[in-house]
Protein backbone atom coordinates (compact mmCIF):
# COMPACT_ATOMS: atom_id res chain seq x y z
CA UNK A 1 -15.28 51.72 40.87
CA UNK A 2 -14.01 55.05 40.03
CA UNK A 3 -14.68 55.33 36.49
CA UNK A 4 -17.80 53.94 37.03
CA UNK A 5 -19.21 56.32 39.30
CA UNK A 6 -18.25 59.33 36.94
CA UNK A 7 -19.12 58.27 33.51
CA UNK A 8 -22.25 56.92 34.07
CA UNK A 9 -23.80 59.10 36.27
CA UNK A 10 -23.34 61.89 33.81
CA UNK A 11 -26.06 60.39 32.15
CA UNK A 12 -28.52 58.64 34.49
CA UNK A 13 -31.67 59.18 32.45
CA UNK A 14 -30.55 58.14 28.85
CA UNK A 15 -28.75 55.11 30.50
CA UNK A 16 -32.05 54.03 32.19
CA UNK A 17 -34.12 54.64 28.62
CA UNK A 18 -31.27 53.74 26.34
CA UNK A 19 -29.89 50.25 28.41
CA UNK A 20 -32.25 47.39 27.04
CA UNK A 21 -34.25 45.53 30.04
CA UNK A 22 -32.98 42.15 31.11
CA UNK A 23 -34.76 39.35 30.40
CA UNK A 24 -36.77 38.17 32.72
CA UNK A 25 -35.59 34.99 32.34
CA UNK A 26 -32.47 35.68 33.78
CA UNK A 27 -34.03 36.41 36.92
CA UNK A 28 -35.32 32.68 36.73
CA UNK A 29 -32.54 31.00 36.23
CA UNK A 30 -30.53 33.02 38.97
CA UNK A 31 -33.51 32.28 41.52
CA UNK A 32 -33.95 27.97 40.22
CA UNK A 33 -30.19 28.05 40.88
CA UNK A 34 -29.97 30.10 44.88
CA UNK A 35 -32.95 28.31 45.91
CA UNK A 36 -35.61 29.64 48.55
CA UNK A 37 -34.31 32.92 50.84
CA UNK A 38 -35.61 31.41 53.82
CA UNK A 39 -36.18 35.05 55.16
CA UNK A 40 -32.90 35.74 54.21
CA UNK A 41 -32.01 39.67 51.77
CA UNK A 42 -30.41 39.58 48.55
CA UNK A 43 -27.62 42.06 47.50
CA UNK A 44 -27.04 43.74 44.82
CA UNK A 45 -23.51 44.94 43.83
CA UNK A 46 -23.16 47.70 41.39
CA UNK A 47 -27.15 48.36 40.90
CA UNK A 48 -26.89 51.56 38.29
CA UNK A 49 -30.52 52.87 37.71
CA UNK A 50 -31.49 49.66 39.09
CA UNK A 51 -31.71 47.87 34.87
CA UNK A 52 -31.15 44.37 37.41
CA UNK A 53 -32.78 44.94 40.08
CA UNK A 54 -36.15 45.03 38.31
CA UNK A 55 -35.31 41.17 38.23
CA UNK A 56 -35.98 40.39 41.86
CA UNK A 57 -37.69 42.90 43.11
CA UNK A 58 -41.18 41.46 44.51
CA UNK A 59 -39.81 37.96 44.60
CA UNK A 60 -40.41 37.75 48.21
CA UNK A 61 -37.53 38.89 49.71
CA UNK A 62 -35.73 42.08 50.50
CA UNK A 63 -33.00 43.56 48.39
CA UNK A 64 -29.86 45.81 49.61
CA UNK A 65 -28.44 47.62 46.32
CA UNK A 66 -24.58 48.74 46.55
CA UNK A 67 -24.39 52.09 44.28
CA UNK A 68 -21.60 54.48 44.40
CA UNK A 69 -22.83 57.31 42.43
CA UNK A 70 -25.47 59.32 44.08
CA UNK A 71 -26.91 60.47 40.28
CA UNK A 72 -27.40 56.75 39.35
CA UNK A 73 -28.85 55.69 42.97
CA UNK A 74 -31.22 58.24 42.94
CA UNK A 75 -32.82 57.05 39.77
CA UNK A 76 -32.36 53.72 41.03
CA UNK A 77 -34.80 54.88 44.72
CA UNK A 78 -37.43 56.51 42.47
CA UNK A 79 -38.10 53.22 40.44
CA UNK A 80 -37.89 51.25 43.22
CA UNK A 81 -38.75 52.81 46.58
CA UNK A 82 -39.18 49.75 48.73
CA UNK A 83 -35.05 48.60 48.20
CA UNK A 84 -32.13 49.89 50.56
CA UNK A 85 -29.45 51.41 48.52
CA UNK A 86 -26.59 52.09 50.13
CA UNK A 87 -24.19 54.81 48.91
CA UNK A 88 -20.96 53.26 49.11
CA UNK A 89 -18.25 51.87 46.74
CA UNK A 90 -18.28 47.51 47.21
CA UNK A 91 -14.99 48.12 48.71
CA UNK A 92 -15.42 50.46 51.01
CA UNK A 93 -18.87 48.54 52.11
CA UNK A 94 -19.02 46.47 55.42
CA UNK A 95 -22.01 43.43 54.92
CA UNK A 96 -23.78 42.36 57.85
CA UNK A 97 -23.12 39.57 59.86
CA UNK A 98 -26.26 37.69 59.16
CA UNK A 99 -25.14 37.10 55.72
CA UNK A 100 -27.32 37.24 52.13
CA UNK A 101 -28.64 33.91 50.35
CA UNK A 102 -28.04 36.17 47.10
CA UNK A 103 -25.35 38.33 45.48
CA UNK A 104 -25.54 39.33 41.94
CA UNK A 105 -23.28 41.64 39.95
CA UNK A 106 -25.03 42.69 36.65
CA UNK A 107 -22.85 44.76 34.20
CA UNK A 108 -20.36 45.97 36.99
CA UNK A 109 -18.22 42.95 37.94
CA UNK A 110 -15.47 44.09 35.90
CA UNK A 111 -15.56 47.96 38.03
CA UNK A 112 -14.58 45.89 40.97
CA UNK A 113 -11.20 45.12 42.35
CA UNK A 114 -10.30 42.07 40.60
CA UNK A 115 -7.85 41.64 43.66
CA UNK A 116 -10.49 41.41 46.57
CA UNK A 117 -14.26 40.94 44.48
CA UNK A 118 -14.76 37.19 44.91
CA UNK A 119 -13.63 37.57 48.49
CA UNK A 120 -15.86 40.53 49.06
CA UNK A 121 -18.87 38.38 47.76
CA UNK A 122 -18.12 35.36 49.29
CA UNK A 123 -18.07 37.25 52.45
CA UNK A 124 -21.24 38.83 51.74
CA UNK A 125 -23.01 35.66 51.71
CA UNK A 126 -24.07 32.88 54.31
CA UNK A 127 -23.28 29.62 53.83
CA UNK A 128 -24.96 28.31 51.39
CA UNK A 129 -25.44 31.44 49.59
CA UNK A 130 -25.23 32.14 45.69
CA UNK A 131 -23.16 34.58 43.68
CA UNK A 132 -24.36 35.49 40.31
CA UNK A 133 -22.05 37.57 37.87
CA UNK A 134 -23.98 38.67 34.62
CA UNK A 135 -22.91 39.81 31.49
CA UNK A 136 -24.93 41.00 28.18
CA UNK A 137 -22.98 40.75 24.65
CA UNK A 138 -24.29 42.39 21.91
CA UNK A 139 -23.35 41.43 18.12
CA UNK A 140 -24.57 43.00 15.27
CA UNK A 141 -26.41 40.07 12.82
CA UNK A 142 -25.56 42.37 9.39
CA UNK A 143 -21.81 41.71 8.63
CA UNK A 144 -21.58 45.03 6.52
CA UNK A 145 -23.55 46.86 9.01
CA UNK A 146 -21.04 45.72 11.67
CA UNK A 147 -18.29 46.91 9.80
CA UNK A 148 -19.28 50.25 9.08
CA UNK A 149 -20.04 51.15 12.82
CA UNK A 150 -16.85 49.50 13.47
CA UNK A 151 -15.12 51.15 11.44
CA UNK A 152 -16.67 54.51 12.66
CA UNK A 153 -15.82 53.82 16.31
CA UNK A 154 -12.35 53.24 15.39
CA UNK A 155 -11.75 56.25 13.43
CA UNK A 156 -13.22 58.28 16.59
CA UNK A 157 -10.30 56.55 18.85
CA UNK A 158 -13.44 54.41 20.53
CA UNK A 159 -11.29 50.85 21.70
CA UNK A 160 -13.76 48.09 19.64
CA UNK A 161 -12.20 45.18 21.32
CA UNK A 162 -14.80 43.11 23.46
CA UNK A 163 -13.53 41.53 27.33
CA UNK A 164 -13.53 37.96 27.03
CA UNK A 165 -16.78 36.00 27.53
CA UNK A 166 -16.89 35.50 31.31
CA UNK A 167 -16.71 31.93 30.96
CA UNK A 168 -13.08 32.61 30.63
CA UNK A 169 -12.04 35.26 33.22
CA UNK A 170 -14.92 35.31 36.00
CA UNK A 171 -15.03 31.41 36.48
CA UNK A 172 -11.60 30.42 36.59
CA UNK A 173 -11.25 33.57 39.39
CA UNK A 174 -14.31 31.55 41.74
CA UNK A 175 -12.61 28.30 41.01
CA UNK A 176 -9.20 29.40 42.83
CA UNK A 177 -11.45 30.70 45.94
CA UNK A 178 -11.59 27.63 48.50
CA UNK A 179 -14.71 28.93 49.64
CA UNK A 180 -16.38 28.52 46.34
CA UNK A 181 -18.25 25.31 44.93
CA UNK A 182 -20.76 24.20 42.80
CA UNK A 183 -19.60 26.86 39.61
CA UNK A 184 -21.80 27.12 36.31
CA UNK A 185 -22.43 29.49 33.60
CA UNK A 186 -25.52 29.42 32.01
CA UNK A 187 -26.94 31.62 28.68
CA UNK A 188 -29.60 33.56 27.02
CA UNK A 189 -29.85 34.80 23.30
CA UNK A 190 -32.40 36.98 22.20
CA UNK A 191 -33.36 38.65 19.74
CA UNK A 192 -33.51 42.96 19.07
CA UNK A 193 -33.79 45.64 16.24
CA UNK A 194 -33.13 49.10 17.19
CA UNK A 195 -33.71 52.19 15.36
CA UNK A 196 -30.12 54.02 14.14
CA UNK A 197 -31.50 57.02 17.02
CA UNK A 198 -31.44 54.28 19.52
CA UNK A 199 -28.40 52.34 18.51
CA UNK A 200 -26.65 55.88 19.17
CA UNK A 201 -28.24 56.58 22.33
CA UNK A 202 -26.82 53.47 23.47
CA UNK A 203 -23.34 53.61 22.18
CA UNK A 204 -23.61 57.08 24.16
CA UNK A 205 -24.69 55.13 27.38
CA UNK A 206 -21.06 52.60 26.89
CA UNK A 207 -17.83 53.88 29.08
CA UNK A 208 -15.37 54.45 25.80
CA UNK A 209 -17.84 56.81 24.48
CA UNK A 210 -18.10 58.56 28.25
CA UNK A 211 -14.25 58.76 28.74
CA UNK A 212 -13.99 60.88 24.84
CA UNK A 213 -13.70 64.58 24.53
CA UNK A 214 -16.87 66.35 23.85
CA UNK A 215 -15.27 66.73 20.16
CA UNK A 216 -14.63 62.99 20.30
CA UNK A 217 -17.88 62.15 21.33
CA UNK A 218 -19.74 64.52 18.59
CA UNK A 219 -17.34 62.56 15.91
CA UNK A 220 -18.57 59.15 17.27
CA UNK A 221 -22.40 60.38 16.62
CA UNK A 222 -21.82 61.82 13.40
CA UNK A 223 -19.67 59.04 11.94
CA UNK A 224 -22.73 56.45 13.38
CA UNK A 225 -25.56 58.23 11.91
CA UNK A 226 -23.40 58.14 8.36
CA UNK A 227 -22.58 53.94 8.96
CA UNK A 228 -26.21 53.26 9.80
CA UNK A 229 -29.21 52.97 6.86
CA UNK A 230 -32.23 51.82 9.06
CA UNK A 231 -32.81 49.15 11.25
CA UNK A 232 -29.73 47.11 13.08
CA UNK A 233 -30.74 43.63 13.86
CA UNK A 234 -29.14 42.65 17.05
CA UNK A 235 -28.40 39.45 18.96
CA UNK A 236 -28.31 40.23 22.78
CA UNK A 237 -26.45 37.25 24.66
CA UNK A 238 -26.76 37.23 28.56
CA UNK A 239 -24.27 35.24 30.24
CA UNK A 240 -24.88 34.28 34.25
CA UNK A 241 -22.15 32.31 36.06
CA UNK A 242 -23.41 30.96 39.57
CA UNK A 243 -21.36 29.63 42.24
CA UNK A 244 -22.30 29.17 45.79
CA UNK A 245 -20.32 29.59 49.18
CA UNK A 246 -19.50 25.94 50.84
CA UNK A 247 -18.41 27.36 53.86
């Protein structure tokens, strides 16, 4: 997670105002799927500002929050006092023995080694235990509108290509695990309309736009502000997959 830890911590405040909430549904559907902690912590792998954590927190059980960059943890502590955060990479973090009846990955799945993350998870949890990897998609409703910023991201050297839903990348990766059963991806679709100010502040939150030259960036903002007239109408699609350690 080394990009990770650089890019975003740069700027911890406007990705905590500029990152839309999760739906609390999501939270819901994780929870109906893990079952009851039994006294048991859940962990949290990748927390940010802590965007996902608002999810469980106050559900009853205690949470553990893996953050690497001290910036984004420390935002992360302030909103939510009562969670342990500890300061560490996923990789280079031991679990303890006791096990977790939860680990989710919101947003940061793809920052972890794809050649030791499912192990690392399943590891993390007891038997019995549920991993949740979460993704949010946005897609622009206005086919004109999508074009322009598009278009503008391109000409700024910003890659526009999407990953793959996780449906095709995360689940076949926890069906080759022997330790991993009972595998289902689930979805949300809602609704948003941003502001062309907020639509920015977001794009500025996103790692291509982090990893530009300052010139680069100031480009990107300029060339946005010019392919946006109003509102942008937004579908926001979270994807969960769940699978749950057999053994």
């Amino acid at each position: 997670m080394t990009v990770v830890s650089t890019v975003f911590g740069e700027v911890a405040a406007l990705y905590d105002e500029a990152r839309p909430p999760h739906s609390p549904r999501i939270g819901d559907l994780v929870l109906a799927y893990a079952g009851a902690a039994g006294g048991a912590a859940a962990l949290e792998i990748g927390a940010g500002t802590g965007s996902a954590t608002a999810l469980f927190v106050g559900r009853g059980f205690p949470i553990t929050c893996v953050e690497p960059d001290a910036r984004m943890a420390r935002r992360l502590v302030a909103r939510f006092p009562g969670v342990a955060v500890a300061a560490s990479t996923f990789e280079d973090w031991t679990p303890p023995p006791e096990g977790f009846f939860l680990a989710y990955a919101a947003l940061s799945w793809h920052w972890l080694d794809p050649l030791t993350r499912v192990d690392r998870a399943v590891r993390a949890l007891r038997v019995g235990g549920a991993l949740a990897v979460i993704e949010c998609r946005l897609t622009i409703r206005d086919p004109a509108i999508a074009a322009r910023i598009a278009q503008a991201l391109s000409d700024a050297g910003v890659p526009t290509g999407a990953r793959p839903p996780l449906r095709e990348w995360v689940v076949p990766e926890l069906q080759d695990c022997p330790q991993v059963t009972d595998v289902a991806v689930d979805a949300i679709t809602e609704p948003l309309s941003w502001s062309a100010e907020r639509y920015v502040a977001f794009v500025r939150t996103v790692s291509p736009f982090r990893t530009l030259p300052a010139a680069g960036q100031a480009q990107v903002v300029e060339a946005l502000g010019d392919a946006i007239d109003g509102e942008v109408a937004l579908d926001r699609e979270t994807s969960v997959v769940l699978a749950r350690r057999s053994r």
